[in-house]
N, C-alpha and C. Protein backbone atom coordinates (compact mmCIF):
# COMPACT_ATOMS: atom_id res chain seq x y z
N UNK A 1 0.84 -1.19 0.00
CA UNK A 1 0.00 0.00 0.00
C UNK A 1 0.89 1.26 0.00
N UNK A 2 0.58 2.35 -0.80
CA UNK A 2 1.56 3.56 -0.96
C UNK A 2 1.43 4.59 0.47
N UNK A 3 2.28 5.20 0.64
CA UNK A 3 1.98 6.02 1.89
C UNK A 3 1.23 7.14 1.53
N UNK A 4 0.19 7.31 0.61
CA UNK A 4 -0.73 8.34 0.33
C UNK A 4 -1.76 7.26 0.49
N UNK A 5 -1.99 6.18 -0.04
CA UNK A 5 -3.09 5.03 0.34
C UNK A 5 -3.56 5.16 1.58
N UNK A 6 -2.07 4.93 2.45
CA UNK A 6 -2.44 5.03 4.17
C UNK A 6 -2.39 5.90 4.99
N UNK A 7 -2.10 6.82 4.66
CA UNK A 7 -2.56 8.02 5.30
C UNK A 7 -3.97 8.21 4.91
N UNK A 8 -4.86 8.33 3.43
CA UNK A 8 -5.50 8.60 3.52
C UNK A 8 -7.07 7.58 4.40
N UNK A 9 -6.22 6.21 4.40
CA UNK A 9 -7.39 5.42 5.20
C UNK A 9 -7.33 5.62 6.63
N UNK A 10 -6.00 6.02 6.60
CA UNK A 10 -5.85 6.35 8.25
C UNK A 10 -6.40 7.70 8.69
N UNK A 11 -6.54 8.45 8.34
CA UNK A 11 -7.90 9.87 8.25
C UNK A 11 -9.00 9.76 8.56
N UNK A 12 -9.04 8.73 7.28
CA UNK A 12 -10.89 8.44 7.14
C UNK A 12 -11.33 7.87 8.18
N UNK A 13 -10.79 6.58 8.60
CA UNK A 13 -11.09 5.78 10.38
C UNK A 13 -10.64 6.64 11.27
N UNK A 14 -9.89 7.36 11.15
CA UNK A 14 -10.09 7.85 12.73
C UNK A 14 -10.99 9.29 12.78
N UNK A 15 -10.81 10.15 11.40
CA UNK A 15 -12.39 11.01 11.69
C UNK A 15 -13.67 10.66 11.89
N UNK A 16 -13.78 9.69 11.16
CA UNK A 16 -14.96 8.67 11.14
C UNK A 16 -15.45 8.40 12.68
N UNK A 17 -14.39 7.55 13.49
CA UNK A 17 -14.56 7.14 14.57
C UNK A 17 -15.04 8.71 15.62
N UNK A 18 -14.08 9.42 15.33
CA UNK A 18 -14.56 10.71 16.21
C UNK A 18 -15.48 11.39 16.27
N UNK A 19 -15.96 11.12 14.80
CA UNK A 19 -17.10 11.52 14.68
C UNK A 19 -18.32 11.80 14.58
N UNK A 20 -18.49 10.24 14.42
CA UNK A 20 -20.01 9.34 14.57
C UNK A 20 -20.80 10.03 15.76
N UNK A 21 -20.05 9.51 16.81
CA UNK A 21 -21.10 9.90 18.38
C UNK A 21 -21.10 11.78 18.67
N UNK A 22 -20.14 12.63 18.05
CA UNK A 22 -20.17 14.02 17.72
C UNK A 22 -21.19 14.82 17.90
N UNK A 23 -20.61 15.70 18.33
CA UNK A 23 -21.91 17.17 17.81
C UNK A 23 -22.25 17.27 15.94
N UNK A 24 -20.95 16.96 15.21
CA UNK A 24 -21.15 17.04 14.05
C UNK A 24 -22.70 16.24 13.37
N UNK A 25 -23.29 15.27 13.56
CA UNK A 25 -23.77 14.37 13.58
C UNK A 25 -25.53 15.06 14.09
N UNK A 26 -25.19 15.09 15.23
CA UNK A 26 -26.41 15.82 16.00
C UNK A 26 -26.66 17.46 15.20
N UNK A 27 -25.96 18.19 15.11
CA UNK A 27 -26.11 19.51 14.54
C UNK A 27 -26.77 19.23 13.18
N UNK A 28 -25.84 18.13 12.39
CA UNK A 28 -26.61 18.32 11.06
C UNK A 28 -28.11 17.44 11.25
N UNK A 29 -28.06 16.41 12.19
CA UNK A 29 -29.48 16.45 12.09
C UNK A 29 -30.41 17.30 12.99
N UNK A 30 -30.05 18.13 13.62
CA UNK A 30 -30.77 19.00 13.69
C UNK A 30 -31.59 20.15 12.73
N UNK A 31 -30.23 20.85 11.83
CA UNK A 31 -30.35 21.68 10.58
C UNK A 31 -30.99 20.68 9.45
N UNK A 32 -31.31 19.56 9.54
CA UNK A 32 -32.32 18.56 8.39
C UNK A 32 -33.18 18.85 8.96
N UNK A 33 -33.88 18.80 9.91
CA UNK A 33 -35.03 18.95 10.61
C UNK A 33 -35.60 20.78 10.11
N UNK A 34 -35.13 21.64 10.56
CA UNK A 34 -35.24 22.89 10.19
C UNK A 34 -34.81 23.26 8.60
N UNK A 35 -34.06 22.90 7.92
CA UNK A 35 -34.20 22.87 6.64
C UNK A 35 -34.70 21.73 5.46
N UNK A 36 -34.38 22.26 4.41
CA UNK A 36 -34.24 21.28 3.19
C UNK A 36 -32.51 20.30 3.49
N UNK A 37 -32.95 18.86 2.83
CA UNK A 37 -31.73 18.30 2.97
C UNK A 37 -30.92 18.99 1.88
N UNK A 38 -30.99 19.44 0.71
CA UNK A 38 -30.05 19.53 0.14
C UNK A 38 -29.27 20.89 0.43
N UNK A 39 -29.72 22.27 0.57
CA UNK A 39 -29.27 22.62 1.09
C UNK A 39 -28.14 22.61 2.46
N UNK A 40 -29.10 21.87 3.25
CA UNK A 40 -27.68 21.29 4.32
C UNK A 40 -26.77 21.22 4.31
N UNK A 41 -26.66 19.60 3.27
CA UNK A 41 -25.95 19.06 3.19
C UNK A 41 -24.43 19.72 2.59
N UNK A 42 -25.02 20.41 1.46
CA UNK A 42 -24.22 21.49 0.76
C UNK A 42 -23.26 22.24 1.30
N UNK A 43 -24.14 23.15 2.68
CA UNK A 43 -23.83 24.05 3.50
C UNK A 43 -22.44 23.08 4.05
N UNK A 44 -22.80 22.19 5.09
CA UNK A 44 -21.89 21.70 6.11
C UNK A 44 -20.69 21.00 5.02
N UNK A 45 -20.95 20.38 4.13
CA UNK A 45 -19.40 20.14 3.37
C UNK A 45 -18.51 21.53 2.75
N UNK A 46 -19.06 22.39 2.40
CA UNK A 46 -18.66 23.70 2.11
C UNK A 46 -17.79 24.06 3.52
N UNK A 47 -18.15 23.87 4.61
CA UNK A 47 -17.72 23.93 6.38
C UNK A 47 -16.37 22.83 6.48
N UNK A 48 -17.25 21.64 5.65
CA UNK A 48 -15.70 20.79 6.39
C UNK A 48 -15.03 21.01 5.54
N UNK A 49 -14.79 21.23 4.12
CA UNK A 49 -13.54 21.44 3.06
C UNK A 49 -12.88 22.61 4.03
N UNK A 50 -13.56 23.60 4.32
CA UNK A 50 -12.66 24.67 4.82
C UNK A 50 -11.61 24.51 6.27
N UNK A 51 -12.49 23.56 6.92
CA UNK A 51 -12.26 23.16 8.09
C UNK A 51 -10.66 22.27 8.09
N UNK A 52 -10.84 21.20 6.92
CA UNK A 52 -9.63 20.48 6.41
C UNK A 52 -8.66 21.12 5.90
N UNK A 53 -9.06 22.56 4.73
CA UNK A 53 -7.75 22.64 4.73
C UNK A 53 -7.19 23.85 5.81
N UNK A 54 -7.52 24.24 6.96
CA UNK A 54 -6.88 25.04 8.05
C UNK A 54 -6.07 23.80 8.69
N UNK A 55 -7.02 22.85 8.95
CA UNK A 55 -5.84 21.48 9.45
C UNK A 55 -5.01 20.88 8.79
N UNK A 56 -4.97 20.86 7.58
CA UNK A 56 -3.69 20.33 6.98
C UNK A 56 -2.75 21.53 6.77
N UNK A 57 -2.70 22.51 6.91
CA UNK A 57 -1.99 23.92 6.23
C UNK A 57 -1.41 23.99 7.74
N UNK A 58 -1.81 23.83 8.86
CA UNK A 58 -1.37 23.60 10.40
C UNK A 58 -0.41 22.18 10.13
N UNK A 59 -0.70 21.64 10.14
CA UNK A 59 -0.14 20.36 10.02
C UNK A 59 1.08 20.33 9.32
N UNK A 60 0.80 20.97 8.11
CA UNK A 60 2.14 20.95 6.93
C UNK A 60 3.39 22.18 7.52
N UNK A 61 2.40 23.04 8.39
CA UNK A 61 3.53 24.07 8.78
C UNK A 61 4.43 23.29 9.76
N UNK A 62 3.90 22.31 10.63
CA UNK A 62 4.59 21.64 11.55
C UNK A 62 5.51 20.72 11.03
N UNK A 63 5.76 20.37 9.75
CA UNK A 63 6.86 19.66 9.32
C UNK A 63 7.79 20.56 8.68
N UNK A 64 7.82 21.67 9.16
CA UNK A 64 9.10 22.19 8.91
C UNK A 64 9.74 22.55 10.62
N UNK A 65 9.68 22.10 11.33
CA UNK A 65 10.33 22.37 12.85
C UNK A 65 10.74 21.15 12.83
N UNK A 66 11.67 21.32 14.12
CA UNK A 66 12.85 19.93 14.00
C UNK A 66 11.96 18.51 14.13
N UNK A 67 12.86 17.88 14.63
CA UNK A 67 11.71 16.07 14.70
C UNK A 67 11.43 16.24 16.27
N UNK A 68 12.17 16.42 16.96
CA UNK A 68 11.94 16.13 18.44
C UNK A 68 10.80 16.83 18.89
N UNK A 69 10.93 18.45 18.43
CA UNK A 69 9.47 19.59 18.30
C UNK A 69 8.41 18.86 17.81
N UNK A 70 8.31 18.61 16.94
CA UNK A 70 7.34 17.98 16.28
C UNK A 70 6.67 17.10 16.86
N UNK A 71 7.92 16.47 17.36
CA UNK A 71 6.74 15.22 17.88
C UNK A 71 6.02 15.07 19.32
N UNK A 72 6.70 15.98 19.72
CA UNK A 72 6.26 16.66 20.95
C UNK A 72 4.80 17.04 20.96
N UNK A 73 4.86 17.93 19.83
CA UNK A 73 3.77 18.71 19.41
C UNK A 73 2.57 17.63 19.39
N UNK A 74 3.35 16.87 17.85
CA UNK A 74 2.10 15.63 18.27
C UNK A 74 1.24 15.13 19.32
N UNK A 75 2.09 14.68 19.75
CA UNK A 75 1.60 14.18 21.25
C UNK A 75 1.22 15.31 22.66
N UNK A 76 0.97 16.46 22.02
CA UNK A 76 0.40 17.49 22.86
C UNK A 76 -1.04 17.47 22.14
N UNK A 77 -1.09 17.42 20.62
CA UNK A 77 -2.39 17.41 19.95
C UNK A 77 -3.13 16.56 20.56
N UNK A 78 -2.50 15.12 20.29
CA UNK A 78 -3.36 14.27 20.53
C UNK A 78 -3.70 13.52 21.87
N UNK A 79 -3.27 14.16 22.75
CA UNK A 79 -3.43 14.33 24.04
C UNK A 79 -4.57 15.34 24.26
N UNK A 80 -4.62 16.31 23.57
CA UNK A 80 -5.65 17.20 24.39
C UNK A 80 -6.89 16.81 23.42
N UNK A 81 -6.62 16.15 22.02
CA UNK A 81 -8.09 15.31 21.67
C UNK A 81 -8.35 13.81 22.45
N UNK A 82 -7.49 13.13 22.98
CA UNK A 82 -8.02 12.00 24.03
C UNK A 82 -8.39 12.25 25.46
N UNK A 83 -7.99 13.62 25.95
CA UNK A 83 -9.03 14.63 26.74
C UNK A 83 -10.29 14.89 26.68
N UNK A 84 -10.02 15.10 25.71
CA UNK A 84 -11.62 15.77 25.15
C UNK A 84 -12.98 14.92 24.86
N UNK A 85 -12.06 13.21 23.88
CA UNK A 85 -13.22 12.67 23.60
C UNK A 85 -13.23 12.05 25.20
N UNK A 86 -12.45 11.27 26.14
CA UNK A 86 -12.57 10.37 27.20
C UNK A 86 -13.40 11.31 28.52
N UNK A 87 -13.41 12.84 28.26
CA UNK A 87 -13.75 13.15 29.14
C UNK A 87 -15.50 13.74 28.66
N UNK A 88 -16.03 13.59 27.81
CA UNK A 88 -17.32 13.50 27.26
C UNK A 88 -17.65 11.92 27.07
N UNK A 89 -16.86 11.08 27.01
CA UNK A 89 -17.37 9.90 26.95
C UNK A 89 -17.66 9.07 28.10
N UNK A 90 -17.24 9.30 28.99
CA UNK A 90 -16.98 9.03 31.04
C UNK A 90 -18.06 10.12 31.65
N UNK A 91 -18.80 11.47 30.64
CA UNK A 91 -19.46 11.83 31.62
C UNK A 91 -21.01 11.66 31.50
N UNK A 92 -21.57 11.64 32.52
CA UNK A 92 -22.74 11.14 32.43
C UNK A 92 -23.81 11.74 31.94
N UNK A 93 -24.71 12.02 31.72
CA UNK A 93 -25.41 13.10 30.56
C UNK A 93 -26.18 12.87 29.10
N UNK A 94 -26.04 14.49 29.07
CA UNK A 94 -26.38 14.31 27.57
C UNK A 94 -25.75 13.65 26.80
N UNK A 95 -26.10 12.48 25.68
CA UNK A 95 -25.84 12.14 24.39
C UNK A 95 -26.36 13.16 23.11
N UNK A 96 -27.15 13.75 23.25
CA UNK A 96 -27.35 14.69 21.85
C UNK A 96 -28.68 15.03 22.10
N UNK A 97 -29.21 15.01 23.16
CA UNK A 97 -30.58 15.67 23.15
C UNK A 97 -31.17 15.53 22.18
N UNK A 98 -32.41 16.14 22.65
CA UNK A 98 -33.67 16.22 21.70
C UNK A 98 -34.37 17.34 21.08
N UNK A 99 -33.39 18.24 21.03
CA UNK A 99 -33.48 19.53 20.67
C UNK A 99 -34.33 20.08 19.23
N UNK A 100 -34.42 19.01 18.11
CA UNK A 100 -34.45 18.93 17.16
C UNK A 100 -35.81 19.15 17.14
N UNK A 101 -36.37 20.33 15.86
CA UNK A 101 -37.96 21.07 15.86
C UNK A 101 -38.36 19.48 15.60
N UNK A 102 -39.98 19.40 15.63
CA UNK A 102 -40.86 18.30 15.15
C UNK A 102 -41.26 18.88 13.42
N UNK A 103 -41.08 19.93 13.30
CA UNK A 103 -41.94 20.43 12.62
C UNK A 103 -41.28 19.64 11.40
N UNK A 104 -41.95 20.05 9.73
CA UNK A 104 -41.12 19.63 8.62
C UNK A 104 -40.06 20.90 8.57
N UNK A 105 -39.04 20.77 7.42
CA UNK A 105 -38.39 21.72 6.86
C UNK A 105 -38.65 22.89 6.41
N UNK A 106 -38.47 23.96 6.86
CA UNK A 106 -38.45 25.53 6.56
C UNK A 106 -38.67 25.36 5.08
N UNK A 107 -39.50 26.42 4.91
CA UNK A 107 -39.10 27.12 3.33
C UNK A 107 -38.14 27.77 2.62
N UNK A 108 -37.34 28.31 3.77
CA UNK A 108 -36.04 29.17 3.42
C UNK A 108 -35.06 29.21 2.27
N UNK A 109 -34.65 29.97 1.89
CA UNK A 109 -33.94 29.68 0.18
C UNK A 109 -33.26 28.86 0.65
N UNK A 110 -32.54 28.26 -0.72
CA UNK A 110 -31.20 27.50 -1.12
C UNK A 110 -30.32 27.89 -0.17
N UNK A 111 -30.07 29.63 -0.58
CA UNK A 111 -28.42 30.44 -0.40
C UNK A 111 -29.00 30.42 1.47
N UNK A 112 -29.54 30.85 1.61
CA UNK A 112 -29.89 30.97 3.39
C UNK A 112 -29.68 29.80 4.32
N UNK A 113 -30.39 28.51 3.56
CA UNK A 113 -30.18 27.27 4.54
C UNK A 113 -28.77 27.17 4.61
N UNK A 114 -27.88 26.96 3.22
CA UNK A 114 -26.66 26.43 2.97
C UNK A 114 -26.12 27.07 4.16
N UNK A 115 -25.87 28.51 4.06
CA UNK A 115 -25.24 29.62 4.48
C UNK A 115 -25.19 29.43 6.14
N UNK A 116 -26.46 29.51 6.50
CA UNK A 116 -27.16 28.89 7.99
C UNK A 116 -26.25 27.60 8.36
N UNK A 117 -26.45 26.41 7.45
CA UNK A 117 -25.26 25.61 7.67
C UNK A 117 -23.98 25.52 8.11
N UNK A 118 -23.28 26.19 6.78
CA UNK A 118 -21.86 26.21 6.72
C UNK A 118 -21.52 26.97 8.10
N UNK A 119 -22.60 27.47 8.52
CA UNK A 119 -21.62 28.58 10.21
C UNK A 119 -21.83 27.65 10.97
N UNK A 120 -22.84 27.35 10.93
CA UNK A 120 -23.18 26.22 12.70
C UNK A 120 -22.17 25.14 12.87
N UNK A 121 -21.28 24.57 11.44
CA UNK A 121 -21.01 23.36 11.52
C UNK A 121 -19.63 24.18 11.23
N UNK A 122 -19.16 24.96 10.91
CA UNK A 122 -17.72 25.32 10.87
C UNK A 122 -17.15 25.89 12.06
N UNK A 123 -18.50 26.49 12.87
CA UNK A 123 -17.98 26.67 14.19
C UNK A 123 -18.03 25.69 15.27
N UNK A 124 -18.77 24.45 15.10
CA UNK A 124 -18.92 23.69 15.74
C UNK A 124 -17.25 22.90 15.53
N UNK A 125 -16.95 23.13 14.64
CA UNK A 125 -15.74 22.22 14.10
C UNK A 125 -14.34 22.28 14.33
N UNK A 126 -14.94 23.99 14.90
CA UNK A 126 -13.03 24.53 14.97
C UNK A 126 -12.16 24.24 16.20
N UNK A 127 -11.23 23.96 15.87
CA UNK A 127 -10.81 22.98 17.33
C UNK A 127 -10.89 21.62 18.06
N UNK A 128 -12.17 20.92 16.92
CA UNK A 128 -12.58 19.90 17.41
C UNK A 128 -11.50 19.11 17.17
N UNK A 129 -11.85 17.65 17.91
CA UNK A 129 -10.51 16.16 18.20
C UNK A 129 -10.57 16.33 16.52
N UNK A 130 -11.50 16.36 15.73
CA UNK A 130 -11.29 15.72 14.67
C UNK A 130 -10.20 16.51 13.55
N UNK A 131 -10.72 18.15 13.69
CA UNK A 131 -9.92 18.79 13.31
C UNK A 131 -7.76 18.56 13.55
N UNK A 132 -8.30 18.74 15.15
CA UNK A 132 -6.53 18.00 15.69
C UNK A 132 -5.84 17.02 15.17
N UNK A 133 -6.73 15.72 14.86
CA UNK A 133 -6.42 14.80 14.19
C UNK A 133 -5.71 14.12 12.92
N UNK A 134 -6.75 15.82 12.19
CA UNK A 134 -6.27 15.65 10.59
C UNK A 134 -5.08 16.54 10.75
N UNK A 135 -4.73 17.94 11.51
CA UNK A 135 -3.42 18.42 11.78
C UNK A 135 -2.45 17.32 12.15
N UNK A 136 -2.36 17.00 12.93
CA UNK A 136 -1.47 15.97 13.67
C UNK A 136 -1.15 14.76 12.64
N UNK A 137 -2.08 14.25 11.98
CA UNK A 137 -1.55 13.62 10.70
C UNK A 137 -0.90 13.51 9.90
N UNK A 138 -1.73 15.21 9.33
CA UNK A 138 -0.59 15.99 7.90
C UNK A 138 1.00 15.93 8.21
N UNK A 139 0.70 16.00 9.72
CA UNK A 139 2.42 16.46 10.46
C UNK A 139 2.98 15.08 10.65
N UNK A 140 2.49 14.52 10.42
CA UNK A 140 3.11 12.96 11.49
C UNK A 140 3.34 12.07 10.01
N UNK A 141 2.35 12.17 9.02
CA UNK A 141 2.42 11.21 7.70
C UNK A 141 3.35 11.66 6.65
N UNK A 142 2.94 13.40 6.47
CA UNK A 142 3.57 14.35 5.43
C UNK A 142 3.01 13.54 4.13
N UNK A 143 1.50 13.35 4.19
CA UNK A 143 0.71 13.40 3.00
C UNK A 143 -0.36 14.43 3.40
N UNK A 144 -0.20 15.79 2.90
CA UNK A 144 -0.94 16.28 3.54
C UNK A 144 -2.13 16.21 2.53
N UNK A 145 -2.23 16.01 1.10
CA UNK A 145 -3.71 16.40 0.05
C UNK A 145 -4.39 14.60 0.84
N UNK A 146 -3.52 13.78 1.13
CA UNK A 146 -4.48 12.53 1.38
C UNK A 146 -4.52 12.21 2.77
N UNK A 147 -4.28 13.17 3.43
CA UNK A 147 -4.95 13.58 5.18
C UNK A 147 -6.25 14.39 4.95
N UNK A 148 -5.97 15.21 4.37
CA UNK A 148 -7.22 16.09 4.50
C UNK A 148 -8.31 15.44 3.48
N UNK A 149 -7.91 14.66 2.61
CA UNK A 149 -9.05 14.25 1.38
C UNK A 149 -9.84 13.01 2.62
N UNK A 150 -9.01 12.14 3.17
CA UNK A 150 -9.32 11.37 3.92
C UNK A 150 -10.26 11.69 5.18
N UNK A 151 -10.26 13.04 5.46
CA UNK A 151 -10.60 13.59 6.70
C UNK A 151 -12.40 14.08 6.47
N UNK A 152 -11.97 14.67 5.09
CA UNK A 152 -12.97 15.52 4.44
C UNK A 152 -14.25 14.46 4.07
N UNK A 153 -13.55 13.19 3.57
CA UNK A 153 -15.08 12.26 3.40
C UNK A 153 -15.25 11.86 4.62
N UNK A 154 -14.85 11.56 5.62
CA UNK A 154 -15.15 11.27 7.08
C UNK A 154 -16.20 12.08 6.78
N UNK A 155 -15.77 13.21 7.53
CA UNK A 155 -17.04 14.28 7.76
C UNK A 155 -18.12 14.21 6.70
N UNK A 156 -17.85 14.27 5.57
CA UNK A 156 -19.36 14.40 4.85
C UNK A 156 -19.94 12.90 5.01
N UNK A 157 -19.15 11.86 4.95
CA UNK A 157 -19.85 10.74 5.25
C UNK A 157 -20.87 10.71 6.57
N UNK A 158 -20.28 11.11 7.55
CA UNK A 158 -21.07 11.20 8.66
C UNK A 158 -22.12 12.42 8.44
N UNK A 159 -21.80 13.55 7.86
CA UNK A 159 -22.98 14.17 7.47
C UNK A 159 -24.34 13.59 6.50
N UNK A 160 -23.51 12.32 5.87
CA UNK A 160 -24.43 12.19 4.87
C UNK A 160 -25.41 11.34 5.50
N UNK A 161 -24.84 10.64 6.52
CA UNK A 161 -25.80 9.59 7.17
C UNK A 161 -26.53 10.42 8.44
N UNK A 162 -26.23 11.78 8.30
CA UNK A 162 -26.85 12.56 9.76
C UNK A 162 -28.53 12.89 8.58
N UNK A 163 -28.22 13.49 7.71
CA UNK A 163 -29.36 13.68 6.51
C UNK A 163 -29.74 12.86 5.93
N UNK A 164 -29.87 11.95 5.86
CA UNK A 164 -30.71 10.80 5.04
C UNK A 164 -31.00 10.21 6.32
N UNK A 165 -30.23 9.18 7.02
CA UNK A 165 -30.88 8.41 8.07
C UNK A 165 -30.47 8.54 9.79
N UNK A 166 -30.28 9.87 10.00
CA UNK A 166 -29.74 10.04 11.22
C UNK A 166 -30.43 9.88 12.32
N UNK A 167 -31.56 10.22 12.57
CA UNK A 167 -32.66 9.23 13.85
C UNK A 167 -32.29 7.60 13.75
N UNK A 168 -32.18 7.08 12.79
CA UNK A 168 -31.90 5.73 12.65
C UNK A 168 -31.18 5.61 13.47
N UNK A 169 -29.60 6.01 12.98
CA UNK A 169 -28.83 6.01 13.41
C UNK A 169 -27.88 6.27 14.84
N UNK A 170 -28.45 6.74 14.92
CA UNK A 170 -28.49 8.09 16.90
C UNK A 170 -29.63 6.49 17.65
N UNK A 171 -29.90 6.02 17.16
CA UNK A 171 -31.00 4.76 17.45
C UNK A 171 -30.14 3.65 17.91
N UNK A 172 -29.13 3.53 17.31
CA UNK A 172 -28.70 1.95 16.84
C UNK A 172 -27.35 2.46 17.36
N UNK A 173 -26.61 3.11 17.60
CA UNK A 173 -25.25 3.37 17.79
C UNK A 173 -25.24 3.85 19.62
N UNK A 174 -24.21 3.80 20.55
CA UNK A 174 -23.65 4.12 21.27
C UNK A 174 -22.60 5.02 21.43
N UNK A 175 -23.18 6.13 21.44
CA UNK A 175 -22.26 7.42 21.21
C UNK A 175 -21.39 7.33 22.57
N UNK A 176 -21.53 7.23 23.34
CA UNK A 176 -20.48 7.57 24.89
C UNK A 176 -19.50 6.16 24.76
N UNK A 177 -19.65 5.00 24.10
CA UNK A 177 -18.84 3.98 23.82
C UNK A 177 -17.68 4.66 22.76
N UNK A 178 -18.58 4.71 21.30
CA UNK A 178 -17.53 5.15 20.16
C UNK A 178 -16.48 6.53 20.52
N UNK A 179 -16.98 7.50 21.93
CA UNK A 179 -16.07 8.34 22.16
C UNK A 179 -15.15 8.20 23.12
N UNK A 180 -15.15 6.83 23.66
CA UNK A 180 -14.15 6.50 24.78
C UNK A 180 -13.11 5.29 24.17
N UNK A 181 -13.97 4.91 22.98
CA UNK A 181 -12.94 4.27 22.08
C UNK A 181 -11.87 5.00 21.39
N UNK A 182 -12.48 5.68 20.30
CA UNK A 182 -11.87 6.92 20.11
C UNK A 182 -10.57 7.68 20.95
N UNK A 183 -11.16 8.00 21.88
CA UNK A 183 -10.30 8.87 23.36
C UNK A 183 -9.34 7.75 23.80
N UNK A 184 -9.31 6.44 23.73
CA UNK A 184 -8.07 5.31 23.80
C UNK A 184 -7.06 5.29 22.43
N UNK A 185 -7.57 6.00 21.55
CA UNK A 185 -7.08 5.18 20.51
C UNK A 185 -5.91 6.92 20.61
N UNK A 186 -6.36 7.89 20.18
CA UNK A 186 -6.01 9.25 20.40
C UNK A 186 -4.79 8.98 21.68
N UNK A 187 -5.18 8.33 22.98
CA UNK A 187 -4.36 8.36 24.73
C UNK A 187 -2.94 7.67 23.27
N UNK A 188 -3.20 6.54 22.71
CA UNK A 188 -2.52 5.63 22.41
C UNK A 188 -1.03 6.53 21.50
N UNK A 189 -1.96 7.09 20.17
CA UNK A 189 -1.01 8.22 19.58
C UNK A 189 -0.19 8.59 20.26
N UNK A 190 -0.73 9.41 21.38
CA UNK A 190 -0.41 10.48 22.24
C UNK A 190 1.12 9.91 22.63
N UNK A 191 0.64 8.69 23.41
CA UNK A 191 2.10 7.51 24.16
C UNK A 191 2.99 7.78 23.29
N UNK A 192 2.31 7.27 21.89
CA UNK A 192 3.75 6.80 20.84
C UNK A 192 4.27 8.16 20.56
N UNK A 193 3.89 9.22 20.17
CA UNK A 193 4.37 10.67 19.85
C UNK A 193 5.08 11.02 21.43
N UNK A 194 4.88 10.62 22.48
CA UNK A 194 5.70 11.44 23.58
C UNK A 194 7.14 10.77 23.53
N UNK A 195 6.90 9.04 23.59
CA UNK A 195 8.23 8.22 23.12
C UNK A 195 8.83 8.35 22.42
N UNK A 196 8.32 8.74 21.27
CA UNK A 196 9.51 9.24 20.23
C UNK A 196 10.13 10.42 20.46
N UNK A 197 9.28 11.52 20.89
CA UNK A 197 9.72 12.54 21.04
C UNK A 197 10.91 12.43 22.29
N UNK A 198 10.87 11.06 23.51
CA UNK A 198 11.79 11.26 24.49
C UNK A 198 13.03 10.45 23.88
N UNK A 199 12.58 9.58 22.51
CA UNK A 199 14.07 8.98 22.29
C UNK A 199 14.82 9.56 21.11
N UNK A 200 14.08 10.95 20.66
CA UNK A 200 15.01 11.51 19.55
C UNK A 200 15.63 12.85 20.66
N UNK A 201 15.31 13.07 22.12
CA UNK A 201 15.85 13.91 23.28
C UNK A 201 17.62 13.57 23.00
């Protein structure tokens, strides 16, 4: 397999994973509920393209600092995303509420829903594990067009299944599981990026 092959599958599973049990997930089915799907859908990938490339353009800047920096760095990223998911996944609570109107979909234009979209879900996004992820990648693989391409269908994949069948789905899945899996897998990175970083010291 080429190292653009695996970086980019290695993207896709671990945004994927971060993302399923997400706000990403819940938001867009929320905005299906209040809008048209196509609009949405439109909106929030317009959100994650932008979203991907701030994380790979982060990412790619980090492979120009030494190796030991770097990997430091790494393992500061992905430390404060196995924070983030283990400590939403351990707490007891909300899973995604029920926030979502009953009503059908707004009438609202095309340009308005999209627009309405692309903010809720680009701000929902900034900073997120998943975002960190695809940074910390670009930096750690140095494929950065097949980190972020990899990252980018994550997210719309999970958007796509938040708009077509996302009650289903929010049904059948265990969100506080997939984010403490996740948050192990991220602790795990984290280990290997601090080790390297203490044996290139």
């Amino acid at each position: 397999m080429s190292p653009a092959m695996w970086a980019l599958i290695s993207a896709f599973g671990l945004v994927l994973a971060v993302e399923l049990p997400d706000k990403t997930l819940v938001a867009t089915l929320v905005l299906t509920t209040r809008f048209r799907a196509a609009p949405v859908f439109a909106g929030v990938c317009v959100a994650f393209a932008v979203q991907c490339l701030f994380a790979v353009l982060f990412g790619s800047a980090l492979k120009l600092l030494p190796e030991i920096l770097l990997a430091a760095i790494v393992a500061v990223l992905f430390g404060i995303g196995a924070f983030m998911l283990l400590r939403e996944g351990f707490t007891p609570g909300k899973d995604g509420g029920e926030d979502a109107s009953r009503s059908g979909p707004s009438a609202a234009t095309f340009a308005r829903s999209a627009l309405t979209s692309f903010g809720v879900l680009f701000a929902a996004e900034w900073g997120d594990a998943s975002q960190l992820a695809t940074a910390s990648l670009a930096a750690r693989l140095g494929q950065p067009f097949a980190v972020g391409l990899g990252a980018f269908v994550a997210l719309v994949t999970v958007a796509g299944l938040a708009v077509f069948i996302g009650a289903k789905v929010r049904s059948r899945i265990r969100p506080k599981l997939i984010q403490r899996v996740a948050g192990f897998i991220f602790a795990g990175f984290a280990l290997f990026a601090a080790i390297q970083a203490l044996l290139l010291a």
